[in-house]
N, C-alpha and C. Protein backbone atom coordinates (compact mmCIF):
# COMPACT_ATOMS: atom_id res chain seq x y z
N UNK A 1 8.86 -57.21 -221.05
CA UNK A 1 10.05 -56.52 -220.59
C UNK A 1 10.12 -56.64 -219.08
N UNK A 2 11.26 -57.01 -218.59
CA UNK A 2 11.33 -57.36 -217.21
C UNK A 2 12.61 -55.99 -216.71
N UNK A 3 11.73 -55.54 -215.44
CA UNK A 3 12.97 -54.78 -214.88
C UNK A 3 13.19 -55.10 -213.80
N UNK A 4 14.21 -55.11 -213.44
CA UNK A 4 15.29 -55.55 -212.06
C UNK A 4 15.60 -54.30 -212.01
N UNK A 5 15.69 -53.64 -210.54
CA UNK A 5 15.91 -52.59 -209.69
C UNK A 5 16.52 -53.03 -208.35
N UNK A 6 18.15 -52.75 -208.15
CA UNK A 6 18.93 -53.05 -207.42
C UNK A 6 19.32 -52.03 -206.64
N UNK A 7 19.20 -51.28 -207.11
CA UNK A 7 20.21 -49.81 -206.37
C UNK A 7 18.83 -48.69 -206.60
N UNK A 8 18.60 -47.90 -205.75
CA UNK A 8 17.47 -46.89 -206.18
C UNK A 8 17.78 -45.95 -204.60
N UNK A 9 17.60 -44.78 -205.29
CA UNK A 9 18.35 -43.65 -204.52
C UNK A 9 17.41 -42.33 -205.45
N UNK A 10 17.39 -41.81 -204.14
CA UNK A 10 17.02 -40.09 -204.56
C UNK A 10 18.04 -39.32 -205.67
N UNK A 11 17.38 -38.97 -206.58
CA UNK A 11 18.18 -38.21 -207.63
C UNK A 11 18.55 -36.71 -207.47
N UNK A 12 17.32 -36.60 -207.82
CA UNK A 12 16.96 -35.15 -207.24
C UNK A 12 15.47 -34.76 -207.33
N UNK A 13 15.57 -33.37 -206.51
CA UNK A 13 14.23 -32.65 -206.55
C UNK A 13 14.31 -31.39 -207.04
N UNK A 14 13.58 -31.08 -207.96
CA UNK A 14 13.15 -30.53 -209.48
C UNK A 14 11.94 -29.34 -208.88
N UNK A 15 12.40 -27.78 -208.79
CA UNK A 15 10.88 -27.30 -208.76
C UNK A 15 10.02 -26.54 -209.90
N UNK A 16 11.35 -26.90 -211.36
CA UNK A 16 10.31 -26.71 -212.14
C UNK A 16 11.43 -27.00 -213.54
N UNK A 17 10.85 -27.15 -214.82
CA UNK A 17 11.46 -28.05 -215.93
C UNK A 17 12.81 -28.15 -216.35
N UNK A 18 13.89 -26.30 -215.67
CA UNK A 18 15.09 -26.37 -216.31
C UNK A 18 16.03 -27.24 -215.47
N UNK A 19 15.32 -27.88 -214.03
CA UNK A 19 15.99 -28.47 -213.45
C UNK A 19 15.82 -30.09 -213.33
N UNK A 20 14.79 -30.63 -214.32
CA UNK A 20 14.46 -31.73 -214.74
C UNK A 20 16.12 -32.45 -215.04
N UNK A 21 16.59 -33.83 -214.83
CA UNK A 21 17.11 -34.51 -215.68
C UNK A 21 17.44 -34.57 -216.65
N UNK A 22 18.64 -34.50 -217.33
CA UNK A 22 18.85 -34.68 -219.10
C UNK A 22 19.52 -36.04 -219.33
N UNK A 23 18.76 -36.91 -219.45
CA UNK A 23 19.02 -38.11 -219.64
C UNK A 23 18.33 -38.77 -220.63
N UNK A 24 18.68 -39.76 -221.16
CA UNK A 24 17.17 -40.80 -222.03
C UNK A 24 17.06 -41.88 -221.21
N UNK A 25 16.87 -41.81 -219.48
CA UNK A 25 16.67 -43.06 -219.29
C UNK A 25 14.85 -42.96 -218.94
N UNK A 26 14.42 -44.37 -219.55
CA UNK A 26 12.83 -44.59 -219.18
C UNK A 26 12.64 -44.21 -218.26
N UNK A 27 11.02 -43.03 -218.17
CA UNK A 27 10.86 -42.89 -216.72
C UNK A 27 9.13 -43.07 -216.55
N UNK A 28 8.93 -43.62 -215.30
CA UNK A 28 7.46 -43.99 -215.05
C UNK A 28 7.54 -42.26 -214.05
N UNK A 29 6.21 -41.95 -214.32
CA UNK A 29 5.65 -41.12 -213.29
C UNK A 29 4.18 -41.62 -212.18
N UNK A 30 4.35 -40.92 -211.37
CA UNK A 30 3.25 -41.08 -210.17
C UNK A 30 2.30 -39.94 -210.19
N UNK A 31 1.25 -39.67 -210.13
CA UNK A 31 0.51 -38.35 -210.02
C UNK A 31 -0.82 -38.91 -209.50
N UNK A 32 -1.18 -38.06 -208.50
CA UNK A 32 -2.30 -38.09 -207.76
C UNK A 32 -2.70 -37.26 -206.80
N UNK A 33 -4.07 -37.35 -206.47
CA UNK A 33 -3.99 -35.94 -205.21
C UNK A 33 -3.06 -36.36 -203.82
N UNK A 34 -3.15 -35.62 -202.70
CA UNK A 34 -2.31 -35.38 -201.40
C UNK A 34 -3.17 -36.96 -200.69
N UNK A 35 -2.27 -37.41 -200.57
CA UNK A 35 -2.64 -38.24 -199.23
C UNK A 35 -2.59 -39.37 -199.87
N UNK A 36 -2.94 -40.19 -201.24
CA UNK A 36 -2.97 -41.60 -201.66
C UNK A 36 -2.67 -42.12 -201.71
N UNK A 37 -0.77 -42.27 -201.25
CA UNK A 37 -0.53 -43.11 -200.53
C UNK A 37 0.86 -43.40 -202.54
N UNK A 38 1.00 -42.39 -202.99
CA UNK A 38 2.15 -42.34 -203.90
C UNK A 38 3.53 -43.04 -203.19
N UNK A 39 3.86 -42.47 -202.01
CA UNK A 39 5.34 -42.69 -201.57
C UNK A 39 5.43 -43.86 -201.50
N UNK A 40 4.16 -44.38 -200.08
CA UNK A 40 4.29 -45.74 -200.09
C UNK A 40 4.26 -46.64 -200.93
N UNK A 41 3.57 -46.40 -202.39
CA UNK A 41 3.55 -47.44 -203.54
C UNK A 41 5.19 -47.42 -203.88
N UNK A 42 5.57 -46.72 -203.91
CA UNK A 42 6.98 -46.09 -204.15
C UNK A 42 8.16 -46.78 -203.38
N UNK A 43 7.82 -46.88 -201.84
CA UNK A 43 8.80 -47.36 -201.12
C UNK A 43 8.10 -49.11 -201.08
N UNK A 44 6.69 -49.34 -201.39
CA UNK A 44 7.25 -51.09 -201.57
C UNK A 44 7.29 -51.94 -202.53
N UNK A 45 6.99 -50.96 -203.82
CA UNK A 45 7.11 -51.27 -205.03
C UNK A 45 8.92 -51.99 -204.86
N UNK A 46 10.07 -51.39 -204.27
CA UNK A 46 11.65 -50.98 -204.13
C UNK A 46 11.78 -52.00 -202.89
N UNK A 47 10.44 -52.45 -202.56
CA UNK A 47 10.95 -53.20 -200.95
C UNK A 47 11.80 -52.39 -200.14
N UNK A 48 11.82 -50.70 -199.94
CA UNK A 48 12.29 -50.18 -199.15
C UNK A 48 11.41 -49.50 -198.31
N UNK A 49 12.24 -49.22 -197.13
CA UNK A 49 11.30 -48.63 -195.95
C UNK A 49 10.91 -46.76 -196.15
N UNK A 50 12.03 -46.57 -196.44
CA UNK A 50 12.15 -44.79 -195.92
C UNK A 50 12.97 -44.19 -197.31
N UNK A 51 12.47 -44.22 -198.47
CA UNK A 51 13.67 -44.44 -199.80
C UNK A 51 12.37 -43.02 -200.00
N UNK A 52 11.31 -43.46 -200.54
CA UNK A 52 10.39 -41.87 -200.96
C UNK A 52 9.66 -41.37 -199.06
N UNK A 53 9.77 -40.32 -198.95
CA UNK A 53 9.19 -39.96 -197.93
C UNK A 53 8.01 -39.99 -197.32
N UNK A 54 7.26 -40.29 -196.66
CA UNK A 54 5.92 -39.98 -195.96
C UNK A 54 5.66 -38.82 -195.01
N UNK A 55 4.44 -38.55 -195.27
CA UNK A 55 4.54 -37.58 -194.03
C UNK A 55 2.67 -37.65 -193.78
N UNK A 56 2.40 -37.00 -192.87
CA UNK A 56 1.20 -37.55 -191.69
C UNK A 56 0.16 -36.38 -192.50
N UNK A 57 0.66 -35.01 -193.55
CA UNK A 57 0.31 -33.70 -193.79
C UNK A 57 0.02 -33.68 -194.81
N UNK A 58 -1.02 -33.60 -195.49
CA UNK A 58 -1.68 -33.94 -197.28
C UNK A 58 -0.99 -32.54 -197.79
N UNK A 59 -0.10 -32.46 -198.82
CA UNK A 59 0.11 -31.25 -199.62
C UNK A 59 1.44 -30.70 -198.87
N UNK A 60 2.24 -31.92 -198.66
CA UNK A 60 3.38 -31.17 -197.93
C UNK A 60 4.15 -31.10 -199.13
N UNK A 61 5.01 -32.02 -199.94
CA UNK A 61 5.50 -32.25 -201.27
C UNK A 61 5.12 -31.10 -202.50
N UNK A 62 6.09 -30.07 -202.37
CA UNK A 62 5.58 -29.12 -203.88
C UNK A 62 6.61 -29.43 -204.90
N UNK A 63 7.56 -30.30 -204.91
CA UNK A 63 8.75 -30.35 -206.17
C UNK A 63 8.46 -31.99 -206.24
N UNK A 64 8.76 -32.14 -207.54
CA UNK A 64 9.32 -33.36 -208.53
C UNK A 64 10.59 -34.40 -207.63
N UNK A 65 10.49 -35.13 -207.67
CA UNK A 65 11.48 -35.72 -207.34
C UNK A 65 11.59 -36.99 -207.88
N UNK A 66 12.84 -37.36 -208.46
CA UNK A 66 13.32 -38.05 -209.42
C UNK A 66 14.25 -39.26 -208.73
N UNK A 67 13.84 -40.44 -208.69
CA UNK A 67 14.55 -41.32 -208.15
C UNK A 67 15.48 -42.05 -209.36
């Protein structure tokens, strides 16, 4: 299965299940502790620069966010 990703944009941010997405589209998740470097897999997985956020502060991120 091949996916092509053209357009990718912040959906939303979720701080807990009733505000999850109601969709059936496939979704991969990310989970790991503070600092490993999630966003960045995120922003060059997309070949984008500034698309998931970084920040310099382990445990800044407390909500879901759904691209």
């Amino acid at each position: 299965m091949e996916i092509n990703i053209h357009n990718a944009s912040i959906l939303l941010s979720a701080a807990n299940k009733n505000h999850y997405p109601q969709d059936d589209i496939p979704e991969i998740a990310l989970a790991g502790r503070s600092n490993v470097g999630k966003s960045s897999f995120i922003n060059t997985l997309l070949n984008r620069k500034n698309l998931a956020r970084t920040s310099g502060k382990p445990g800044k991120t407390q909500l879901l966010n759904f691209f």
